[in-house]
Protein backbone atom coordinates (compact mmCIF):
# COMPACT_ATOMS: atom_id res chain seq x y z
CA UNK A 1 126.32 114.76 129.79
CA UNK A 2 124.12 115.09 132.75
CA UNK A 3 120.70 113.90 131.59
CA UNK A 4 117.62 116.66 131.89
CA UNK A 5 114.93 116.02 134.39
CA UNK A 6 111.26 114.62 132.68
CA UNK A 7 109.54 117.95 133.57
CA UNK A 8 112.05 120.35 131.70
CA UNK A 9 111.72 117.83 128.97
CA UNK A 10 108.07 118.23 128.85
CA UNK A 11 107.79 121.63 129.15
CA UNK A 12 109.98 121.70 126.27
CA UNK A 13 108.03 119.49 124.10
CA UNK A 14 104.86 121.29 124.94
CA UNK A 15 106.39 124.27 124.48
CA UNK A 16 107.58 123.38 121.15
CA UNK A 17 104.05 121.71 119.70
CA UNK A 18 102.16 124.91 120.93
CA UNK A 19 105.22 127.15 119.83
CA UNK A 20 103.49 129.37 122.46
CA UNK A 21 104.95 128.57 126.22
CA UNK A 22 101.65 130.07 127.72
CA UNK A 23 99.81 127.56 125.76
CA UNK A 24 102.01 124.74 126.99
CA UNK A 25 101.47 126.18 130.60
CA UNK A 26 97.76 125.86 130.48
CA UNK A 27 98.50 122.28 129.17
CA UNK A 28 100.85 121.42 131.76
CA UNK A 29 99.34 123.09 135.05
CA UNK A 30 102.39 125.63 134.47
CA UNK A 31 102.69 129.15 134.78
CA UNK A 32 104.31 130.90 131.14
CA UNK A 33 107.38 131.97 133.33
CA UNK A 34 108.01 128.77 134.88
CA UNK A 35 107.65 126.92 131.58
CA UNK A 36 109.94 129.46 129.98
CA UNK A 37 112.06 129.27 132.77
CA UNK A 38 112.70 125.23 132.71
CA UNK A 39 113.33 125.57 128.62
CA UNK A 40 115.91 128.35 129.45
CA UNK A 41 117.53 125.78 132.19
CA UNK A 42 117.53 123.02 129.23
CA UNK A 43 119.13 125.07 127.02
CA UNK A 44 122.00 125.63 129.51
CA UNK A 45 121.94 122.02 130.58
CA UNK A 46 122.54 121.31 126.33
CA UNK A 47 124.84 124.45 125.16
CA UNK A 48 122.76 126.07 122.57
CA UNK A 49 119.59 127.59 121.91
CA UNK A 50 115.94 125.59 121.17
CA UNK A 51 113.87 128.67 120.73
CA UNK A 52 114.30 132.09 119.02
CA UNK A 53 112.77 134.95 120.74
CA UNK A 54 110.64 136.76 117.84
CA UNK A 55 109.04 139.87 118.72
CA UNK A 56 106.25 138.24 122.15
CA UNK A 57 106.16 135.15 119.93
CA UNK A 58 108.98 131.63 119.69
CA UNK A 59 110.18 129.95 117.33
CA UNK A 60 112.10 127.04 117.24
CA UNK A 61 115.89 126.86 115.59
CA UNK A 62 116.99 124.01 113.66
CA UNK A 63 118.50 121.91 116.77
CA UNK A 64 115.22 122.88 118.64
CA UNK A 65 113.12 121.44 115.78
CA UNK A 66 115.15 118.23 115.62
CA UNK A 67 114.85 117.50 119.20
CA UNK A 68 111.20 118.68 119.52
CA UNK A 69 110.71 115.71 117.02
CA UNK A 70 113.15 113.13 118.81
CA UNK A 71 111.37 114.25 121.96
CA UNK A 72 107.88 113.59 121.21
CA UNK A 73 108.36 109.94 119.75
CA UNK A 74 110.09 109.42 123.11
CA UNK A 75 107.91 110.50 125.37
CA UNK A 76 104.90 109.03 124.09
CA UNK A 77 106.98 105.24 123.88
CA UNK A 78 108.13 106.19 127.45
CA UNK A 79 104.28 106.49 128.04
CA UNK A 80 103.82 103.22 126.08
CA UNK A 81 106.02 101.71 128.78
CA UNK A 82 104.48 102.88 131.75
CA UNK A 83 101.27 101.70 130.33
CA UNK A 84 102.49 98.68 129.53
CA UNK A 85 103.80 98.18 133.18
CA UNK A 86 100.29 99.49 134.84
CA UNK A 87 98.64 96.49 132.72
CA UNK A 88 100.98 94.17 133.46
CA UNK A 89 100.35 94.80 137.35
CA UNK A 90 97.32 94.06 137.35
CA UNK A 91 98.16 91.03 135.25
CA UNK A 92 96.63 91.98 131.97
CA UNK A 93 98.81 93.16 128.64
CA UNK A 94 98.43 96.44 126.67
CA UNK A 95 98.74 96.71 122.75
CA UNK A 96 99.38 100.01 121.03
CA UNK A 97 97.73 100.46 117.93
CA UNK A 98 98.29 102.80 115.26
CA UNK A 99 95.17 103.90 113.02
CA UNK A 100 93.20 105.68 111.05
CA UNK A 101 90.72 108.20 113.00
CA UNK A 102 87.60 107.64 110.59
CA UNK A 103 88.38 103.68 110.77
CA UNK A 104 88.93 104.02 114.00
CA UNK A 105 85.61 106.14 115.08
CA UNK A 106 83.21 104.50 112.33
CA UNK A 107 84.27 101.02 111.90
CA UNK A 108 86.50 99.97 114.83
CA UNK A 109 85.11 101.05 118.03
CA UNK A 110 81.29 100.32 117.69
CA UNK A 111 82.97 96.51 117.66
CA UNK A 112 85.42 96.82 120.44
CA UNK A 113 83.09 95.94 123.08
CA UNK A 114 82.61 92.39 121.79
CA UNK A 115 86.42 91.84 121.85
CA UNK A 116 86.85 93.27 125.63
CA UNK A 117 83.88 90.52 126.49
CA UNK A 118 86.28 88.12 124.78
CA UNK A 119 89.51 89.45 125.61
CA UNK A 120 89.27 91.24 129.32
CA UNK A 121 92.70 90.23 129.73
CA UNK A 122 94.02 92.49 126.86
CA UNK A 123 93.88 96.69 127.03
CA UNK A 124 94.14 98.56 123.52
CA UNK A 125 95.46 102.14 123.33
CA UNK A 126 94.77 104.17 120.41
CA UNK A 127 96.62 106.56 118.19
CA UNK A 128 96.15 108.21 115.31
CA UNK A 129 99.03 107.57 112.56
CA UNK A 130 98.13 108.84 109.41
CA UNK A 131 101.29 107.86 107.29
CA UNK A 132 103.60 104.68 107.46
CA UNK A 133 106.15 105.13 110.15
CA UNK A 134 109.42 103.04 111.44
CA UNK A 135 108.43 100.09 114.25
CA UNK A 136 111.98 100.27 115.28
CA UNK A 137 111.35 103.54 116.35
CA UNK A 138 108.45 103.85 118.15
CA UNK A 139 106.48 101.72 120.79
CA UNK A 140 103.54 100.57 118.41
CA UNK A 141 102.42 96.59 118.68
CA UNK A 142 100.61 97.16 115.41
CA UNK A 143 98.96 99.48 112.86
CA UNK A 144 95.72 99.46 110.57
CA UNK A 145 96.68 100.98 107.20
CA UNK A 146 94.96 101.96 103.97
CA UNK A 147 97.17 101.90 101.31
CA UNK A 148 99.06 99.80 99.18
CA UNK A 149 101.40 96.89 99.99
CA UNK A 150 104.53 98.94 100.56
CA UNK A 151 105.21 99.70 103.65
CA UNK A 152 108.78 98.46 104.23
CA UNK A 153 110.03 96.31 107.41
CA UNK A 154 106.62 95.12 108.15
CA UNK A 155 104.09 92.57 107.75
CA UNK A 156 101.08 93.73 106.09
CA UNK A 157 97.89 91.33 105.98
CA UNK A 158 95.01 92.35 103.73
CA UNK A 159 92.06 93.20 105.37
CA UNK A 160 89.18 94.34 103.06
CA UNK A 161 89.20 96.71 100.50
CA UNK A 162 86.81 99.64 99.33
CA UNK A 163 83.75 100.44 98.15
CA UNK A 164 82.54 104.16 97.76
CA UNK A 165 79.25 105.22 97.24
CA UNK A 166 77.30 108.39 96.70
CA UNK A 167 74.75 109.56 99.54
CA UNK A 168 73.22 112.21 100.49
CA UNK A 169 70.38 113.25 102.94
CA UNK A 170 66.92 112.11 102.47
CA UNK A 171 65.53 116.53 102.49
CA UNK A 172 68.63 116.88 100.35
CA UNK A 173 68.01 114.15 97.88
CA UNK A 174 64.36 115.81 97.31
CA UNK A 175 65.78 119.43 97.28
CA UNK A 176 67.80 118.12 94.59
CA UNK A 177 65.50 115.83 92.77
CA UNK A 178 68.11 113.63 92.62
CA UNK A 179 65.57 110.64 91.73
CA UNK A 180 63.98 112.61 88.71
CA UNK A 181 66.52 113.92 86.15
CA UNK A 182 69.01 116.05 88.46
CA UNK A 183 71.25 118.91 86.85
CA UNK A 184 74.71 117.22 88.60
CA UNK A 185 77.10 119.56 87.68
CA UNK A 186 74.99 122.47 89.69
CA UNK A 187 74.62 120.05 92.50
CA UNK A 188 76.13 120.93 96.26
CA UNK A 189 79.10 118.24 96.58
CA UNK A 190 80.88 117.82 99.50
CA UNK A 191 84.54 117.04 98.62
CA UNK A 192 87.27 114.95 100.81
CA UNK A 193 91.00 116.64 100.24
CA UNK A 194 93.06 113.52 99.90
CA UNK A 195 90.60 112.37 97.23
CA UNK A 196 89.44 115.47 95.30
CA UNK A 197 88.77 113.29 92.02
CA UNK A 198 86.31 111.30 93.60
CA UNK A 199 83.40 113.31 92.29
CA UNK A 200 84.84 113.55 88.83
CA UNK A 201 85.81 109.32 88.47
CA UNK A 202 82.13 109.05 89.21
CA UNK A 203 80.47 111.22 86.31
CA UNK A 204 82.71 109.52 84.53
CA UNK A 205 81.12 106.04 85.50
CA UNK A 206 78.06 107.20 85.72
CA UNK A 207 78.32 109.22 81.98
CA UNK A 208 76.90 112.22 83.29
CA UNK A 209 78.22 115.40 80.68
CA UNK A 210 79.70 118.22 82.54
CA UNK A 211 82.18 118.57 85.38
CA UNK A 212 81.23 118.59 88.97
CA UNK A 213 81.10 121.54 91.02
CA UNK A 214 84.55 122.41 92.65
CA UNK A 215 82.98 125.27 95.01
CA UNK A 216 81.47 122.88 97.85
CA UNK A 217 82.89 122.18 101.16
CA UNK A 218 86.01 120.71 101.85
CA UNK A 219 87.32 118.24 104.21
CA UNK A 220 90.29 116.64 105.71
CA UNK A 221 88.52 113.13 107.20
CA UNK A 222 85.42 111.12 106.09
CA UNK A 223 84.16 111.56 109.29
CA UNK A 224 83.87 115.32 108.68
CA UNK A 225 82.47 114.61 105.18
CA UNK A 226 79.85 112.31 107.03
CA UNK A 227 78.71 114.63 109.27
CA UNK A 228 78.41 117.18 106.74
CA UNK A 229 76.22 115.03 104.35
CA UNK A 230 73.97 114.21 107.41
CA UNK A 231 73.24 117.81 107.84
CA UNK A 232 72.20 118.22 104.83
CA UNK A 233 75.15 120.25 103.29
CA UNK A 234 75.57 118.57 100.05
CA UNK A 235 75.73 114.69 98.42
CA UNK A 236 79.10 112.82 99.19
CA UNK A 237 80.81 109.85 98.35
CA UNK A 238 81.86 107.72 101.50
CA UNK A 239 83.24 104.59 102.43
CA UNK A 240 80.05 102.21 102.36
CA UNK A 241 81.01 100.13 105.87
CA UNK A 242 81.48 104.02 106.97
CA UNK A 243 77.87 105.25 106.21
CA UNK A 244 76.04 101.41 107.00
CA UNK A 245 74.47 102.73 110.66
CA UNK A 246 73.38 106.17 108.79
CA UNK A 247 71.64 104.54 105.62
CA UNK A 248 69.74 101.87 108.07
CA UNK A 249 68.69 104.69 109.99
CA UNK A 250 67.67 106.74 107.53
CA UNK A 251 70.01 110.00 108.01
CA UNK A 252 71.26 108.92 104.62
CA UNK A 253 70.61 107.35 101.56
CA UNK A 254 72.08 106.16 98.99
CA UNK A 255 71.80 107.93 95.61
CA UNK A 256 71.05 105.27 92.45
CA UNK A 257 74.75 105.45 90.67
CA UNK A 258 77.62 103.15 90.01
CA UNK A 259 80.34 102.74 93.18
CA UNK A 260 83.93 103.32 92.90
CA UNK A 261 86.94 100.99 93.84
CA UNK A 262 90.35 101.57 94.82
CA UNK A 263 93.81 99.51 94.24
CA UNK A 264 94.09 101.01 97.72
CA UNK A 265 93.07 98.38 101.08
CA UNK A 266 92.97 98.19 104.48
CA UNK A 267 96.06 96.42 106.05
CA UNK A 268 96.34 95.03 109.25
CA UNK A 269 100.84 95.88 109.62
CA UNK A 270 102.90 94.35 112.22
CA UNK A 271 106.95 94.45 112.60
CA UNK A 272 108.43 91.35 111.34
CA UNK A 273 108.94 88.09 113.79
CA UNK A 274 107.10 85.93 115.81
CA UNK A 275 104.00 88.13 116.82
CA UNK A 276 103.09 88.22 121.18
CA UNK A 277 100.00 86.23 121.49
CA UNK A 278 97.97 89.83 122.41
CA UNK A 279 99.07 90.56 118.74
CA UNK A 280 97.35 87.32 117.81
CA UNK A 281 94.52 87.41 119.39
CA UNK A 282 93.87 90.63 118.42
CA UNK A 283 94.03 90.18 114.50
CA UNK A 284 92.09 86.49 115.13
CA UNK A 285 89.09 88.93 116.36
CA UNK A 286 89.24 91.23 113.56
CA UNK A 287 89.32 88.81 111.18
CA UNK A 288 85.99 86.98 112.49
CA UNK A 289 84.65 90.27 112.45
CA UNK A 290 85.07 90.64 108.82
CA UNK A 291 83.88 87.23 107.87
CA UNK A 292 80.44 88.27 110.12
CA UNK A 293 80.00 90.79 107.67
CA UNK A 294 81.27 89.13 104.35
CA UNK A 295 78.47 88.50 101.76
């Protein structure tokens, strides 16, 4: 079959993660009717229908839904590519890395210009991946996981492990006279969603009677949570390497307790074989950043 053109393809992905085609205009520098008018073309180019028309709205039929998904790993390894070949130019190489946003944003980053003095030779492009994925299938050098040791077809290398703590905000922590003899299960938690027994495990630890308050605020990353507990919105319990920055500073503190660990770790993954010496040099740097910090 003839193959479709890279702007009908895009306007069909777009089109498909908005499920709005005006929305994937704006994105695109499009016009609705010219978006809607290159997905009509692709239909016709392909012999059946990627969208059904539901009352001003779309939605996308089961052959639409299946491509939308083939579509969008494609894309962004044809990106990979193109990156890769821009790098490569100028005589440098480009990794792509898979991780975790709070990692990434709390952890990660704040470090990365010591390994661009080291490595200027080397460019790293990020993406968040929340869940284990195929290598074979995408254009990702490597991935930083937390997890446990099963994620098939892949080298996974321990990296550190976990320890939570309770904190809070200095105002909060006196609000709550959480140094005197608190009433915990009337106190304003802040709650993360993939972990919603956090608070429980640790009046368990800590043998505080009662339950913990299920009404407080809810979040889907740490970094969220963070925030939240900076501003004063209720005590949390966070990643300690995630909170180190905000309990030198001051905008937290920790609140006297017991910590909680996980059979969960952080994983530096990789496909199996020989590793590209970017690959190397990469994990050599984050492991000398973890001995820095080690005890």
């Amino acid at each position: 079959m003839r193959l479709p053109s890279l702007t009908h393809m895009r306007c069909f992905e777009s089109a498909a993660r908005h499920q709005n085609f005006t929305a994937a205009g704006e994105e695109l520098g499009l016009t609705q009717s010219a978006v809607s008018k290159k997905v009509k073309e692709l239909e016709t180019v392909l012999g059946f229908e990627l969208f059904q028309r539901v009352g001003r709205g779309v939605v996308l039929t089961p052959a639409g839904q299946g491509l939308a998904t083939d579509l969008a790993q494609d894309l962004g390894s044809l990106k990979a590519s193109l990156q890769k070949a821009v790098a490569a130019g100028a005589g440098r190489s480009a990794l792509r890395i898979a991780v975790l946003p709070t990692f990434a944003n709390r952890w990660l980053i704040p470090r990365l210009p010591d390994f661009f003095a080291r490595h200027p030779e080397i460019e790293l492009n990020f993406t968040t991946r929340l869940e284990p994925f195929d290598f074979s299938r995408t254009s990702f050098d490597l991935a930083i996981h937390y997890g446990l040791d099963n994620w098939p077809g892949t080298l996974m290398t321990e990296l550190f492990g976990e320890q939570m703590i309770p904190v809070c905000a200095p105002d909060f922590f006196a609000g709550q006279d959480l140094a005197g003899n608190p009433n915990w299960p009337g106190v304003p938690l802040l709650h993360l969603e993939s972990r919603e027994e956090a608070w429980r495990d640790w009046f368990t630890r800590a043998g505080i009677i009662g339950a913990p308050r299920q009404d407080g605020r809810y979040f889907d990353q740490h970094s969220m949570v963070i925030a939240a507990a900076v501003a004063g919105l209720g005590a949390a319990i966070v990643p300690y390497d995630m909170v180190d920055q905000e309990i030198a500073s001051g905008e937290l503190m920790r609140i006297p307790g017991p910590h909680l660990t996980s059979r969960k770790r952080y994983y530096f993954v990789r496909p199996y074989g020989a590793a590209p010496k970017p690959v190397q040099r990469f994990e050599a740097w984050l492991r000398k950043q973890l001995r820095r910090e080690e005890p």
